[in-house]
C-alpha atoms as a PDB file:
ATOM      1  CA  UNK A   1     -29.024  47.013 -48.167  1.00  0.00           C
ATOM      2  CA  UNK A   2     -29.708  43.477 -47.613  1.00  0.00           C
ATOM      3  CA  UNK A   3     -26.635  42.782 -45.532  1.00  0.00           C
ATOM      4  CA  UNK A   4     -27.219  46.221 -43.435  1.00  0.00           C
ATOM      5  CA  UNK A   5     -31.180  44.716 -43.153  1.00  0.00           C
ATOM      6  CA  UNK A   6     -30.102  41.262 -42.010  1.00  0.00           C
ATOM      7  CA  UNK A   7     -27.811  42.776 -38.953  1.00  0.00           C
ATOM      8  CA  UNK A   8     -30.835  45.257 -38.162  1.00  0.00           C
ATOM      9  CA  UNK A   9     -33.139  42.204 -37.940  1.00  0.00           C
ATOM     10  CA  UNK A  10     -30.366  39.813 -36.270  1.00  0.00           C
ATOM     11  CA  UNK A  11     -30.377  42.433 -33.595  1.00  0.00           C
ATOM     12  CA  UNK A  12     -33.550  43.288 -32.865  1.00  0.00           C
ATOM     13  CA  UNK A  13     -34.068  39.359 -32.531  1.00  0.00           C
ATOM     14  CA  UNK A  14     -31.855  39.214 -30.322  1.00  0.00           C
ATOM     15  CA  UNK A  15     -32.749  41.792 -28.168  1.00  0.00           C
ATOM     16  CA  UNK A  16     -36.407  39.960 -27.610  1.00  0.00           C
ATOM     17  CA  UNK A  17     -37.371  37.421 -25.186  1.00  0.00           C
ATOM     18  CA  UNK A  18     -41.037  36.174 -26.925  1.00  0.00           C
ATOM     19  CA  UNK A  19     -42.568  35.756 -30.428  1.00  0.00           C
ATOM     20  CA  UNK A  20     -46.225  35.238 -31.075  1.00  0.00           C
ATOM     21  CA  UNK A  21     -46.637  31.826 -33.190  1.00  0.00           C
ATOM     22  CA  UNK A  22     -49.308  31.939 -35.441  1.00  0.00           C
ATOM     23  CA  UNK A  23     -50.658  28.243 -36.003  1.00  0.00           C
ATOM     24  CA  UNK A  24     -53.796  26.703 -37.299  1.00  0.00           C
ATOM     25  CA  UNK A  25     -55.802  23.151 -38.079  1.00  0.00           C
ATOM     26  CA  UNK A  26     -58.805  22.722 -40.065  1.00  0.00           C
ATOM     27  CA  UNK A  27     -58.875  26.575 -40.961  1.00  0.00           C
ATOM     28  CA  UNK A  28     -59.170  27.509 -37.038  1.00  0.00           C
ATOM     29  CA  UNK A  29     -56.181  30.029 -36.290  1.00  0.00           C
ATOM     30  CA  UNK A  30     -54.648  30.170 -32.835  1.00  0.00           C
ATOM     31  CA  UNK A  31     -52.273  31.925 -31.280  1.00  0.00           C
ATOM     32  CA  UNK A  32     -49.305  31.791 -28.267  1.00  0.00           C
ATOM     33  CA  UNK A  33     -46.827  33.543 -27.037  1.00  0.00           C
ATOM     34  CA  UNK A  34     -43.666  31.256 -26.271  1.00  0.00           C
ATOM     35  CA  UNK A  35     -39.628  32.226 -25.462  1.00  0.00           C
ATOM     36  CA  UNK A  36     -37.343  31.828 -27.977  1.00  0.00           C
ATOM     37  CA  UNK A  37     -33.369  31.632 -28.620  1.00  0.00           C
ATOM     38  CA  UNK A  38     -32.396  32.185 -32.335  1.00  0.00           C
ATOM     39  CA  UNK A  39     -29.405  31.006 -34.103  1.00  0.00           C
ATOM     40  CA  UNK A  40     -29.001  33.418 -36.900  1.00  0.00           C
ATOM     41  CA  UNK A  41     -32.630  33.673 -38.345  1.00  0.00           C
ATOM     42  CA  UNK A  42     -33.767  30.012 -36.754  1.00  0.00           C
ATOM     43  CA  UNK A  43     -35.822  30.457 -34.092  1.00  0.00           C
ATOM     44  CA  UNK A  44     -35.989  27.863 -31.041  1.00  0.00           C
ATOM     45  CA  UNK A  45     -38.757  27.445 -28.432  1.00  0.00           C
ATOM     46  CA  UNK A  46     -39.922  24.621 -26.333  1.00  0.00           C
ATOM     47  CA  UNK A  47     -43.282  23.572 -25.825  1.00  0.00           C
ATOM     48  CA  UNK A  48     -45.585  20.695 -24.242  1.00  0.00           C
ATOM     49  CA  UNK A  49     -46.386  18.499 -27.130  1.00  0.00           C
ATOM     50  CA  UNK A  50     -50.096  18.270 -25.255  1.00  0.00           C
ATOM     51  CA  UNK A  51     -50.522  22.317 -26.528  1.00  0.00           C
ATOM     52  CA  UNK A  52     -53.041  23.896 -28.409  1.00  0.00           C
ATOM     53  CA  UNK A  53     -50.248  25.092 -30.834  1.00  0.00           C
ATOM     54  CA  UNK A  54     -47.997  22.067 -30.941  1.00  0.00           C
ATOM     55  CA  UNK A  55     -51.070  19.788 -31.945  1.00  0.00           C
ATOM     56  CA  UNK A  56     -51.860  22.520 -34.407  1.00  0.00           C
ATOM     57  CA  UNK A  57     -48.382  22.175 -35.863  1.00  0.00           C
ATOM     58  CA  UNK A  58     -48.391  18.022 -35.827  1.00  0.00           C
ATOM     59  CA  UNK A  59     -50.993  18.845 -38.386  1.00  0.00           C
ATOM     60  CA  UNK A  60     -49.953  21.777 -39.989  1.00  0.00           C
ATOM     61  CA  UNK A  61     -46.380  23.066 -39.776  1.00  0.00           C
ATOM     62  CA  UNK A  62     -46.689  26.340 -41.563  1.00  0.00           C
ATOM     63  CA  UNK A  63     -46.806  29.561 -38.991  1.00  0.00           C
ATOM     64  CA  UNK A  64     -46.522  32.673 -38.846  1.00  0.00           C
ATOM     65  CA  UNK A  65     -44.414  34.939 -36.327  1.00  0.00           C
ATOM     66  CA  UNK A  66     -44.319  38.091 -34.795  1.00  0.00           C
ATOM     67  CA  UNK A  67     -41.596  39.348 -32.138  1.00  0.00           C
ATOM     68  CA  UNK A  68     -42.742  43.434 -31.185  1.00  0.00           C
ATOM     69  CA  UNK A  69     -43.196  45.229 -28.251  1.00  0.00           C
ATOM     70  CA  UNK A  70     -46.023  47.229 -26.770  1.00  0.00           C
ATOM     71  CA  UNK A  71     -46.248  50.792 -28.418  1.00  0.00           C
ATOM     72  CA  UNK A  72     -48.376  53.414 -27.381  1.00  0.00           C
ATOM     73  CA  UNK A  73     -47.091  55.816 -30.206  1.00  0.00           C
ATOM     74  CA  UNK A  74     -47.401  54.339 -33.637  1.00  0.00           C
ATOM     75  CA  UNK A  75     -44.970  56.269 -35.206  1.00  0.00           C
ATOM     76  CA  UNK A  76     -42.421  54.429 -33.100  1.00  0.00           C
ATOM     77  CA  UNK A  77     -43.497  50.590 -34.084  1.00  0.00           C
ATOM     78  CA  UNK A  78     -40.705  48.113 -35.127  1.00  0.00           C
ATOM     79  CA  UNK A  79     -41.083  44.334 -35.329  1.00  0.00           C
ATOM     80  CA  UNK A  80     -40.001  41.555 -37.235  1.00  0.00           C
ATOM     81  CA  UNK A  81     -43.153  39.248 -39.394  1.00  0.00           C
ATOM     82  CA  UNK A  82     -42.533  36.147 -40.838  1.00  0.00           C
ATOM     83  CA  UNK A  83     -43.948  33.448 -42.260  1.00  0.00           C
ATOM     84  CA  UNK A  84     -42.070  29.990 -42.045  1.00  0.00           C
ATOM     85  CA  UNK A  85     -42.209  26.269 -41.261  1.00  0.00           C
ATOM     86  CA  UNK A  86     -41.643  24.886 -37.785  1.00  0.00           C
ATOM     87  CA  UNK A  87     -40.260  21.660 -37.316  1.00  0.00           C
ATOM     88  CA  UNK A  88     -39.611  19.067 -34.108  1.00  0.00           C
ATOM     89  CA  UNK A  89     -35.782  19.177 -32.938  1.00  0.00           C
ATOM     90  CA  UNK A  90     -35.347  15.319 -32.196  1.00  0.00           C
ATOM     91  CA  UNK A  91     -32.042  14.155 -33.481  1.00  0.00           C
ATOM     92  CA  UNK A  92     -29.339  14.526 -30.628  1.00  0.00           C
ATOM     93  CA  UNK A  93     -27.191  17.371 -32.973  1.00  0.00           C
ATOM     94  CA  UNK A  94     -30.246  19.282 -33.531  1.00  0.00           C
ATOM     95  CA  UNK A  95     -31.129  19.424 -29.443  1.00  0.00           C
ATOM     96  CA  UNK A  96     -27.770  20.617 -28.459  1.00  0.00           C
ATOM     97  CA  UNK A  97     -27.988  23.396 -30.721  1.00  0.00           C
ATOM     98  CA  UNK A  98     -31.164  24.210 -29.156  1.00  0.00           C
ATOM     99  CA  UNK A  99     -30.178  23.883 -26.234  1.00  0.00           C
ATOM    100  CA  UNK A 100     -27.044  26.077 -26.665  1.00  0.00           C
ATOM    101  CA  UNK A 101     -29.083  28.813 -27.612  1.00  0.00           C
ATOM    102  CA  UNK A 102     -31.222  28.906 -24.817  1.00  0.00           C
ATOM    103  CA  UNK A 103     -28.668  28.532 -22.422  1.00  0.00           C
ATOM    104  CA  UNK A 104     -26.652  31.526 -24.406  1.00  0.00           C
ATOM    105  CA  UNK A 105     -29.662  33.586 -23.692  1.00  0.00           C
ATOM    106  CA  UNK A 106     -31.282  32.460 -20.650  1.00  0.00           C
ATOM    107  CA  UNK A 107     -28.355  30.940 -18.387  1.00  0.00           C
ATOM    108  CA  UNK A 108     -29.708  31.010 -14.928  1.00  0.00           C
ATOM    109  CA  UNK A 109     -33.433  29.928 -16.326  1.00  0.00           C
ATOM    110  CA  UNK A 110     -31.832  26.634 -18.339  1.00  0.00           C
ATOM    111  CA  UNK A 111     -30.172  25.772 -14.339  1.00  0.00           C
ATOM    112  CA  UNK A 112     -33.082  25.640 -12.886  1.00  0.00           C
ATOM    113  CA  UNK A 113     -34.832  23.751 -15.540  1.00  0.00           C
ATOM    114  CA  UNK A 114     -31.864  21.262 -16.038  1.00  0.00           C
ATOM    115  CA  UNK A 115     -31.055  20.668 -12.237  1.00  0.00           C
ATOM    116  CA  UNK A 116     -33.420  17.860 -10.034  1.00  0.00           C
ATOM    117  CA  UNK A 117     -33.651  20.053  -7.528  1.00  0.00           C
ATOM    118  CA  UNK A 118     -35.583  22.428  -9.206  1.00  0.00           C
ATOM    119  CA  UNK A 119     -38.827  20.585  -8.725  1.00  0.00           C
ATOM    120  CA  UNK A 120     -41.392  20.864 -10.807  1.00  0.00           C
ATOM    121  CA  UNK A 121     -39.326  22.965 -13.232  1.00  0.00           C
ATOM    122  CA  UNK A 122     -37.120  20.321 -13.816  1.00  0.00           C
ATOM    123  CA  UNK A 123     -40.169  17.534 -14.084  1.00  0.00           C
ATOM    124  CA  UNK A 124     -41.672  20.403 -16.207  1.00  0.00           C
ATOM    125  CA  UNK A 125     -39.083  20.679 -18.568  1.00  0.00           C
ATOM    126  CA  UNK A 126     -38.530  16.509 -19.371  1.00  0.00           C
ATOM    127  CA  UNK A 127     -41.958  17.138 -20.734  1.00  0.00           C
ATOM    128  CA  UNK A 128     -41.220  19.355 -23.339  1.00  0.00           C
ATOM    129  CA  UNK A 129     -39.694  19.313 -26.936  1.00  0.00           C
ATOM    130  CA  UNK A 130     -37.878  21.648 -28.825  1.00  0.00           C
ATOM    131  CA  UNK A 131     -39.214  23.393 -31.994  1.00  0.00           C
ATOM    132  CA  UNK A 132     -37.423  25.144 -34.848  1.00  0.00           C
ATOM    133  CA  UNK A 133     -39.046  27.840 -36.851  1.00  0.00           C
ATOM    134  CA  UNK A 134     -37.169  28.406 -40.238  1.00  0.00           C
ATOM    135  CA  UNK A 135     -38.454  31.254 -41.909  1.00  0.00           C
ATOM    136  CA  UNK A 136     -39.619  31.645 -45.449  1.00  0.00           C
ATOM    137  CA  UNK A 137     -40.170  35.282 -45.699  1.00  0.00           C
ATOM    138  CA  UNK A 138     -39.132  37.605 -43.205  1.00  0.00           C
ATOM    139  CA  UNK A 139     -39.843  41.337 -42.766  1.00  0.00           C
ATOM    140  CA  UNK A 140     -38.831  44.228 -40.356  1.00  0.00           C
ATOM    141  CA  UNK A 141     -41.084  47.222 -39.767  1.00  0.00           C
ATOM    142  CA  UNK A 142     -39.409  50.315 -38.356  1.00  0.00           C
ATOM    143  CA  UNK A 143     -42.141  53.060 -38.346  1.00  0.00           C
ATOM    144  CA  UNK A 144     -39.442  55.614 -37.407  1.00  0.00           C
ATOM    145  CA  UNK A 145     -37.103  54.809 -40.130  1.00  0.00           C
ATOM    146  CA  UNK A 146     -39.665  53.418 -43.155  1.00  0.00           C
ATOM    147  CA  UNK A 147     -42.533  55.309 -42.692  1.00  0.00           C
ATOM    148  CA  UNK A 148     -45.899  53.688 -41.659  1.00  0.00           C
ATOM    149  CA  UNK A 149     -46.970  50.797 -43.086  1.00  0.00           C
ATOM    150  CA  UNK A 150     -43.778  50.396 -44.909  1.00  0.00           C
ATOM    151  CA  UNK A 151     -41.887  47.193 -44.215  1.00  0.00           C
ATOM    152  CA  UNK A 152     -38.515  45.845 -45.263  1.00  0.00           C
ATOM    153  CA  UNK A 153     -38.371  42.056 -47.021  1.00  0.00           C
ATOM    154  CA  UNK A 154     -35.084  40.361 -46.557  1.00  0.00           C
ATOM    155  CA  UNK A 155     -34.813  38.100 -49.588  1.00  0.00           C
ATOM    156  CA  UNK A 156     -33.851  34.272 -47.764  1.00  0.00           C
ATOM    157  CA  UNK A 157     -31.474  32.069 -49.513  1.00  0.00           C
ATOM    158  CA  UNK A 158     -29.036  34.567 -50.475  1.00  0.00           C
END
């Protein structure tokens, strides 16, 4: 089952544009919704450093993550929770692996961000860093095929 859950999860990842990061500092949650790119179960996202969230994590690394969509029908609810540590990417190996998995998912956004015409895109993006969330515990609620309430754990560090 765990292989058959990892693929289900792997997918559904990848079929999702934003995840809802879960930070806090000095027992004050907050949360934001940022793009990702994944590679396998790491999740990438850039951010300005000046954010609510990334001060939060210069101070506290441990999040927690949601990537869902709207429902209206409850029966239907899937989503991935997890709860992880997020790091800064700032050696040069760990930026071009972000930055291969953004511009595997998002080509034509990474031109504009990458090219000096752009404007303030491109001044935009020499602002930000990358971030890497590696989760700790991940789960994957599928309503329709668990039940409600009912969520699957895929056991990390197999």
């Amino acid at each position: 089952m765990s292989n058959e859950l990892r693929q289900q999860i792997l997918a559904y990842i990848e079929s999702h544009n934003t995840m809802t990061l879960g930070t806090s500092q000095r027992d004050v949650p907050w949360t934001a919704t940022v793009f990702y790119a994944s590679d396998d179960l790491r999740l990438y996202f850039f951010s300005a450093p000046e954010s609510r969230h990334c001060q939060n994590l210069a101070g506290n690394p441990r999040v927690a993550v949601t990537i869902q969509e709207d429902y209206r029908d409850w029966r239907k609810i899937k989503g991935i929770q997890l709860e992880g540590k997020v790091s800064l990417v700032d050696s040069v190996l760990g930026k071009a692996k972000a930055m291969a998995a953004y511009a595997r998912k998002y080509p034509e956004v990474m031109k504009v961000f990458a090219d000096p015409a752009g404007g303030a895109f491109y001044q935009a993006f020499l602002k930000v860093k990358f971030y890497r969330v590696v989760p700790e515990r991940l789960f994957y609620i599928d309503n329709e095929k668990f039940g409600f309430g009912k969520r699957q754990e895929l056991i990390l560090g197999e």
